[in-house]
Protein backbone atom coordinates (compact mmCIF):
# COMPACT_ATOMS: atom_id res chain seq x y z
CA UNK A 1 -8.16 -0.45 -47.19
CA UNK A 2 -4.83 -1.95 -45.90
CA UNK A 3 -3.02 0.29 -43.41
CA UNK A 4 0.86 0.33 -43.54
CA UNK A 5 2.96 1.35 -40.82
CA UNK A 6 6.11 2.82 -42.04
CA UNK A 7 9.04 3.05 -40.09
CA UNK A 8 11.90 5.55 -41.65
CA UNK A 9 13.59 8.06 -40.15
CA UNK A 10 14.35 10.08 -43.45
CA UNK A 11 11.46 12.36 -43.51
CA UNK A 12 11.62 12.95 -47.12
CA UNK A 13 12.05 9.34 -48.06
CA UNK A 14 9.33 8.46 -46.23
CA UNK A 15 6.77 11.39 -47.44
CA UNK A 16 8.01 10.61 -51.23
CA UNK A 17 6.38 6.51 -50.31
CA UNK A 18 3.66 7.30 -49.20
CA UNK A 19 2.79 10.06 -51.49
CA UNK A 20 3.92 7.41 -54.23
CA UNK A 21 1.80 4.57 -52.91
CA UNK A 22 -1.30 6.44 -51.56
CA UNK A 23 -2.75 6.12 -55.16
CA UNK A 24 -2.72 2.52 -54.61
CA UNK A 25 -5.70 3.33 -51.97
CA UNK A 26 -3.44 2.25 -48.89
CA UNK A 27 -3.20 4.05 -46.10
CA UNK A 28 -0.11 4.55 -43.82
CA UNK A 29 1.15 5.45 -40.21
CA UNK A 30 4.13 7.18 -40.46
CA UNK A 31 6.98 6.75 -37.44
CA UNK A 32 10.09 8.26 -37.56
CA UNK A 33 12.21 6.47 -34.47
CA UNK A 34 11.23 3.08 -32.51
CA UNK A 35 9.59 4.02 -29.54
CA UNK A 36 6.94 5.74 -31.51
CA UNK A 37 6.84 3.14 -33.88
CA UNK A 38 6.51 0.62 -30.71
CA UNK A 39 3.63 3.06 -29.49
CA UNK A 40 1.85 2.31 -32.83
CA UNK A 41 2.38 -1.30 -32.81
CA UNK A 42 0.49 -1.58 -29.62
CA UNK A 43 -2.42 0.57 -30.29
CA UNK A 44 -3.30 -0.75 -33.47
CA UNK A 45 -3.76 -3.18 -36.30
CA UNK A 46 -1.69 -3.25 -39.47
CA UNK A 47 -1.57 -5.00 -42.84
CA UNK A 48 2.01 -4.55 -43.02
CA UNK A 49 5.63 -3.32 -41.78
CA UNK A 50 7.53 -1.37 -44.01
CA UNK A 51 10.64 -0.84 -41.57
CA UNK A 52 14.53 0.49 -41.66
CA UNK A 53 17.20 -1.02 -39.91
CA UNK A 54 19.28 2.03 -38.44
CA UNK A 55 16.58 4.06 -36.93
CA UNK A 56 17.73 7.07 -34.38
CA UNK A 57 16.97 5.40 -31.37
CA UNK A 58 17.33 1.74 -31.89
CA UNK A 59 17.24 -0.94 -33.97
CA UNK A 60 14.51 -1.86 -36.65
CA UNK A 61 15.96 -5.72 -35.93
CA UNK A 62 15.44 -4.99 -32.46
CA UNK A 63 11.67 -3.67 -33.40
CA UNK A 64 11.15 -6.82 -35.63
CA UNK A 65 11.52 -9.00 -32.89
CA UNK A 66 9.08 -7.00 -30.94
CA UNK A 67 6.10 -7.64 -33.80
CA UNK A 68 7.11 -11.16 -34.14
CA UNK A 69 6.58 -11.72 -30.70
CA UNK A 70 3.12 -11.13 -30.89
CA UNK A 71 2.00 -11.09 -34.79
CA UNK A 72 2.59 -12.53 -38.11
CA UNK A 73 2.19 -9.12 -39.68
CA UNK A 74 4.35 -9.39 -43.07
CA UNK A 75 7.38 -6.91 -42.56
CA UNK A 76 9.85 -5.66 -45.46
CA UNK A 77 12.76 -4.18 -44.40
CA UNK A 78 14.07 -1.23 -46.89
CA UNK A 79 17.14 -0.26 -45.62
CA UNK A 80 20.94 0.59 -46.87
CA UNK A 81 22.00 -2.26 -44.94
CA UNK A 82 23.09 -4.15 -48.23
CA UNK A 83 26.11 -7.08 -46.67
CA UNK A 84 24.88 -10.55 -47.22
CA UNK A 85 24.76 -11.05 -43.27
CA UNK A 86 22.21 -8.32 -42.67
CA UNK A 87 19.95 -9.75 -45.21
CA UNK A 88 20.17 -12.81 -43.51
CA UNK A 89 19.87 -11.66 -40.23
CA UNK A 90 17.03 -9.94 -41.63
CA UNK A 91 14.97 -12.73 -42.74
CA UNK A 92 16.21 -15.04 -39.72
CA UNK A 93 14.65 -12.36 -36.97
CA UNK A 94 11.30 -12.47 -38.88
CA UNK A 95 11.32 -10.63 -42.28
CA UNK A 96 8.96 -11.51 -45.14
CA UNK A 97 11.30 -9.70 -47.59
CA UNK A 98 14.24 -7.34 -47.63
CA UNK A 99 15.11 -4.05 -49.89
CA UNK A 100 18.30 -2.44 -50.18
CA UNK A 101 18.52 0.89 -50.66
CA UNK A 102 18.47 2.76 -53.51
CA UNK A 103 15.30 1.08 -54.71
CA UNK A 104 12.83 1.28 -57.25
CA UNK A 105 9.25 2.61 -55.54
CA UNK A 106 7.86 0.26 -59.06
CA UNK A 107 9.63 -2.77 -57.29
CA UNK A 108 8.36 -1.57 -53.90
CA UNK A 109 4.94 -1.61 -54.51
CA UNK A 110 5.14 -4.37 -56.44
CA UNK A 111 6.62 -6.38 -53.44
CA UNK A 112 4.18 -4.64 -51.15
CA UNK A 113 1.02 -5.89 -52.82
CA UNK A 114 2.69 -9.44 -53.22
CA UNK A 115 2.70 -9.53 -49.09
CA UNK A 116 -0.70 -8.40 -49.04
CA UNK A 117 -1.91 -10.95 -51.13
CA UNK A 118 -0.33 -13.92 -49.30
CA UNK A 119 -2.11 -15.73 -46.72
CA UNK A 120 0.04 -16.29 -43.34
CA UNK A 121 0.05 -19.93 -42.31
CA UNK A 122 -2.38 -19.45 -39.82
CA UNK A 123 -4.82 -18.75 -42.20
CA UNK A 124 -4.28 -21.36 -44.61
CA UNK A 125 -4.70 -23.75 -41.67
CA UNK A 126 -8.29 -22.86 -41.86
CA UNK A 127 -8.51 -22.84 -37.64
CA UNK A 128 -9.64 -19.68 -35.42
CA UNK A 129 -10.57 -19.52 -31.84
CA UNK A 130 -12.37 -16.67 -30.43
CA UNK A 131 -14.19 -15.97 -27.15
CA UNK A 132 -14.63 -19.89 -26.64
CA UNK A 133 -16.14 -20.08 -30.49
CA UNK A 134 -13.86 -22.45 -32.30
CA UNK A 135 -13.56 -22.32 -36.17
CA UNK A 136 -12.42 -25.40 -38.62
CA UNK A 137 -13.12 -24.83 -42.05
CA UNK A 138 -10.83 -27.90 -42.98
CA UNK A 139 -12.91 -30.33 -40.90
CA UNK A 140 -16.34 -28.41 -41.25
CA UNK A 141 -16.23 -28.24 -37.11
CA UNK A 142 -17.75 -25.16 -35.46
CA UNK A 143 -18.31 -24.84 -31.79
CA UNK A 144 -19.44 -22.62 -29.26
CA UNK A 145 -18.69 -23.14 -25.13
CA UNK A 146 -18.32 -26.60 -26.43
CA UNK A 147 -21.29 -27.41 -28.38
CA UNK A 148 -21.59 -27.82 -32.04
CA UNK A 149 -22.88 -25.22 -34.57
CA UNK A 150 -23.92 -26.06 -37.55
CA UNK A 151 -23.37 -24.02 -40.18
CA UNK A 152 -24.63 -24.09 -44.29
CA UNK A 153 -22.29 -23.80 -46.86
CA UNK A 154 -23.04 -20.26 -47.78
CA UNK A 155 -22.50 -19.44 -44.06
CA UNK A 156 -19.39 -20.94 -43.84
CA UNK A 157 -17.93 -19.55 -47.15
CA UNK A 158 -19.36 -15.88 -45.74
CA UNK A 159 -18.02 -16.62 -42.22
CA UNK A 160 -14.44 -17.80 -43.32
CA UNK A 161 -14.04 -14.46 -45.64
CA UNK A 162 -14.84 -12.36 -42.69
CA UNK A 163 -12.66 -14.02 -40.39
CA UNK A 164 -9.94 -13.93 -42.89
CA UNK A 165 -9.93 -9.76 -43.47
CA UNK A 166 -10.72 -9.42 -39.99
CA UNK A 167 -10.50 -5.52 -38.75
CA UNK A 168 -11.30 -4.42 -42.82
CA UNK A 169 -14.21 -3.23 -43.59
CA UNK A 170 -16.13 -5.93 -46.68
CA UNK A 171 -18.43 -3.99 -48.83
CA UNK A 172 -21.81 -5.86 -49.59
CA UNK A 173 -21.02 -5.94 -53.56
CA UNK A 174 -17.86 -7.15 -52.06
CA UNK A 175 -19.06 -10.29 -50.37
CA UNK A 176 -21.64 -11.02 -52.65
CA UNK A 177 -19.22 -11.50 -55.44
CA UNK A 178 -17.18 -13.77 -52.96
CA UNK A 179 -20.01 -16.02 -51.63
CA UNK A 180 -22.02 -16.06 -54.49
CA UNK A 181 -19.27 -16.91 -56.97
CA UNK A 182 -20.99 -19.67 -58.73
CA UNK A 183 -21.50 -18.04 -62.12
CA UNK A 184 -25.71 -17.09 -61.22
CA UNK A 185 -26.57 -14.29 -63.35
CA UNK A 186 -28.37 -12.76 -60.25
CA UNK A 187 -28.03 -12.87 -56.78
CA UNK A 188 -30.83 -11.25 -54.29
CA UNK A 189 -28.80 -8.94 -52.06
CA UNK A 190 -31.34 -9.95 -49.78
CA UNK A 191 -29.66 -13.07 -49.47
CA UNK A 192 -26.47 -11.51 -47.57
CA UNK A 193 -28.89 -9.79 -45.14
CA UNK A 194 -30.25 -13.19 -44.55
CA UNK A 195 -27.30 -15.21 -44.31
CA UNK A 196 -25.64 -12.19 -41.97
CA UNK A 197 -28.64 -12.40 -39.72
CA UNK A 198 -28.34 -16.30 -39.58
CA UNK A 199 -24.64 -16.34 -38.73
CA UNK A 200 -25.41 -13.51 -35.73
CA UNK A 201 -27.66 -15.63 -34.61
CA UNK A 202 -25.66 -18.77 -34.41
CA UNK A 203 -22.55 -16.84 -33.46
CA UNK A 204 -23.41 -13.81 -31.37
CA UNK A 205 -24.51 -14.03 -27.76
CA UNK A 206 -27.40 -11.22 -27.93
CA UNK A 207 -28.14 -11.26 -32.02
CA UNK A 208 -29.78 -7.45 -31.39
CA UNK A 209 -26.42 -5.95 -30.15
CA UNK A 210 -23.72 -8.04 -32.26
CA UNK A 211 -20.52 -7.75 -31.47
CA UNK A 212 -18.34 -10.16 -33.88
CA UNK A 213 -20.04 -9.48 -37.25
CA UNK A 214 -20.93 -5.44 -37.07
CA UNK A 215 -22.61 -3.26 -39.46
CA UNK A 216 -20.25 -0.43 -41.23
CA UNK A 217 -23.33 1.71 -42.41
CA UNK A 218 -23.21 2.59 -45.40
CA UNK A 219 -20.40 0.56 -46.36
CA UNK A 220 -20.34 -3.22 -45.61
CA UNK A 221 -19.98 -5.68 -42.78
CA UNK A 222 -16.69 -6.36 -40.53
CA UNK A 223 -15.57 -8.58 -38.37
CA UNK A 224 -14.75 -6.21 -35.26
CA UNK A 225 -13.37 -9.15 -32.51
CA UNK A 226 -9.92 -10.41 -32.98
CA UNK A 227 -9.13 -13.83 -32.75
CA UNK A 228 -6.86 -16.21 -30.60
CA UNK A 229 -4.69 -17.35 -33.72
């Protein structure tokens, strides 16, 4: 379920969002001035930025440069900050797209699930490097500590969709339809068990006690580690 940090200072506007968009099955942090926003930032992971310009205690510019320091997190400002300079500004400090205010919430969420379905350029490059494992899906190169690991296609194809929604939570019918994509009428869902269990141990460093590709009981898998990209 994506998670949204909003950052708006108008109470109201900002309960009438995400009351509009919860539907939608996202889920948001709401902040209300910078610092807290900056305090959210740091603590966890989000799908997205939905952020004002003229908060109470600062900048949302300022704030923008904060996340783009450190993540490629898409960010939309929504703001009443219509001049053609502060859209530019906006985009040249880091925005992915910029709404005036007043706005359409049909236009909003149409804009929000258009970020969320576009991959950042780090991901279309296909590369990820995590604890010393290093992942090319381009070149088909996968090592560990410096050694090579070979991996099947169906492990691949599982690994790279993991690695690619890291910190979401895949359900099984999820993945299967992903990996398994092939048009077979039937799939075993045995066969994800077996390919999870083959990428652990591969990947993982004690198989028993995984801690890249975890269990969500009940639910799915995830992939819990971040990486270095």
């Amino acid at each position: 379920m994506p998670q949204i940090l909003i950052v708006e200072d108008d109470v109201a506007l900002s309960n009438g969002i995400v009351l509009a968009m919860k539907k939608e099955g996202f889920e948001f942090i709401q902040c209300f001035d910078k610092k807290s926003a900056e305090k959210e930032f740091a603590c966890q992971k989000f799908d997205l930025i939905i952020l004002d310009i003229n908060l109470p205690d600062g900048s949302g510019l300022d704030f923008c440069q904060i996340v783009r320091n450190s993540s490629d997190v898409p960010v939309i400002f929504l703001t009443a900050n219509d001049m053609e300079i502060d859209v530019v500004t906006g985009f040249e400090i880091g925005a992915n797209d910029y709404i005036t205010k007043p706005f359409s919430l049909a236009i909003l969420r149409a804009r929000i699930l258009a970020q969320l379905r576009k991959p950042t350029e780090k991901t279309k490059s296909g590369k990820y490097t995590v604890n010393g494992i290093y992942f090319d899906f381009d070149a088909m190169l996968f090592t560990k500590n410096g050694k090579e690991i070979e991996l099947s296609k169906t492990e691949q194809k599982l690994l790279r969709i993991l690695l690619e929604n890291r910190g979401n939570i895949l359900t099984r019918d999820t993945l299967i339809d992903r990996v398994w994509s092939d048009g077979a009428d039937f799939v075993n869902e045995n066969a994800l068990s077996v390919t999870i269990r083959r990428l652990r141990n591969k990947l993982e460093d004690d198989p028993s006690q995984p801690v890249y590709i975890q269990t969500v009981y009940g639910m799915g898998y995830t992939w819990k580690v971040k990486s270095d990209v």
